[in-house]
Protein backbone atom coordinates (compact mmCIF):
# COMPACT_ATOMS: atom_id res chain seq x y z
CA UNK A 1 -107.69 -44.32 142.93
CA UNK A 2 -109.84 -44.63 139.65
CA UNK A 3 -109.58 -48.33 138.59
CA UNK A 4 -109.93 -49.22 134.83
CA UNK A 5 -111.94 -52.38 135.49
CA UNK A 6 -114.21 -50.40 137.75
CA UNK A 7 -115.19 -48.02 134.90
CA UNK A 8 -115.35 -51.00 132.48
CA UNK A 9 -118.29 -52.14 134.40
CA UNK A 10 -119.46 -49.03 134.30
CA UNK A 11 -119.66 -48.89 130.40
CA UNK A 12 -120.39 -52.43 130.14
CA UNK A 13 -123.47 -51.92 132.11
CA UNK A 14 -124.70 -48.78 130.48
CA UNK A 15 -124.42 -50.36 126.86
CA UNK A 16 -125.55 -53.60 128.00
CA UNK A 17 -123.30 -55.69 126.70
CA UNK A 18 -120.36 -57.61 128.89
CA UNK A 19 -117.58 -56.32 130.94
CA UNK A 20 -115.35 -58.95 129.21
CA UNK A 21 -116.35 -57.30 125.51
CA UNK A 22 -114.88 -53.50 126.57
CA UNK A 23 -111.01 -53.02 126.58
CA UNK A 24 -109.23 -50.07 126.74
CA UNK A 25 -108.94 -50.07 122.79
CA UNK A 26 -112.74 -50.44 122.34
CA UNK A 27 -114.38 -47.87 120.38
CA UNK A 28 -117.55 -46.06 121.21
CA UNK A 29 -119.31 -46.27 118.07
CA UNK A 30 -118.16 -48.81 116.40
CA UNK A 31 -117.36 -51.93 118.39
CA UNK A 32 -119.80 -51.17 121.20
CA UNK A 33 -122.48 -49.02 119.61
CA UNK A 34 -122.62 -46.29 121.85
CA UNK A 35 -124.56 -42.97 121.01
CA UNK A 36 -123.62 -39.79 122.56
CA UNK A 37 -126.84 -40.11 125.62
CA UNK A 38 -125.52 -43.01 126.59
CA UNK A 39 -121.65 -41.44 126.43
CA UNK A 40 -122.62 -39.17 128.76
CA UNK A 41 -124.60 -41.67 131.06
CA UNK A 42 -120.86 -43.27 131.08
CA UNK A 43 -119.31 -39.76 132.37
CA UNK A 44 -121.62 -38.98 134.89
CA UNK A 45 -122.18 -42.49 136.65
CA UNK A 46 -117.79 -42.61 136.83
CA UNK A 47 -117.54 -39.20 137.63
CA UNK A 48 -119.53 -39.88 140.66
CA UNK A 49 -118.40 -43.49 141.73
CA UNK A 50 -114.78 -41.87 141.15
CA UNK A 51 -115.67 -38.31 142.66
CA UNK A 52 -113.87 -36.45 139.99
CA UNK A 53 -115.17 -34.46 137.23
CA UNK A 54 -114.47 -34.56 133.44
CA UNK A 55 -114.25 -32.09 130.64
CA UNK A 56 -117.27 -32.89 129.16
CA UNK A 57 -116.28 -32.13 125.45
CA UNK A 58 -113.27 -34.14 125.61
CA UNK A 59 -115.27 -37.34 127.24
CA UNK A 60 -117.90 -37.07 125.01
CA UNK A 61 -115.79 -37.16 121.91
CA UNK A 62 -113.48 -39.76 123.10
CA UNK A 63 -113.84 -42.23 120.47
CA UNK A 64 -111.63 -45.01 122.30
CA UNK A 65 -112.53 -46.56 126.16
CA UNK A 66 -109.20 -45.88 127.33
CA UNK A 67 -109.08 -41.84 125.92
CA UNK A 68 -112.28 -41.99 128.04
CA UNK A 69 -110.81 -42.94 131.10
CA UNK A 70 -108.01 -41.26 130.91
CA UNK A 71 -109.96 -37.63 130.77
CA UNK A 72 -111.34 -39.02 134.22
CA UNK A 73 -107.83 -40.05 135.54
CA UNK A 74 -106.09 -36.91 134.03
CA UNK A 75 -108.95 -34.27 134.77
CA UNK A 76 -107.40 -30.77 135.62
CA UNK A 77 -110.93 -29.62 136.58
């Protein structure tokens, strides 16, 4: 079962910044200054600690945390 704290880590650790600073309504760009390498960095580090996939247009244009985890916990792929 994909576990939001799990991929909170996750983004936390790729942006460098702490776990404690991302909640689900973080965005991306503005309150964690993510650019779109590091967005996908994000996908493919959950998509394998969660082995699922994600559509890779919708996860890269989430703007919010939680719209990015949810293409991983929804993913019809």
């Amino acid at each position: 079962m994909l576990e939001f704290e799990e991929f909170q880590k996750i983004v936390a650790e790729v942006l460098g910044v702490s776990p404690k600073s991302v909640s689900r309504r973080s965005t991306f760009l503005d309150d964690l200054g993510a650019d779109s390498l590091q967005m996908f960095e994000i996908m493919t580090r959950a998509c394998e600690l969660f082995q699922t996939e994600a559509d890779e247009g919708e996860f890269l244009t989430a703007s919010t945390v939680d719209e990015a985890f949810r293409c991983l916990t929804e993913s019809k792929l």
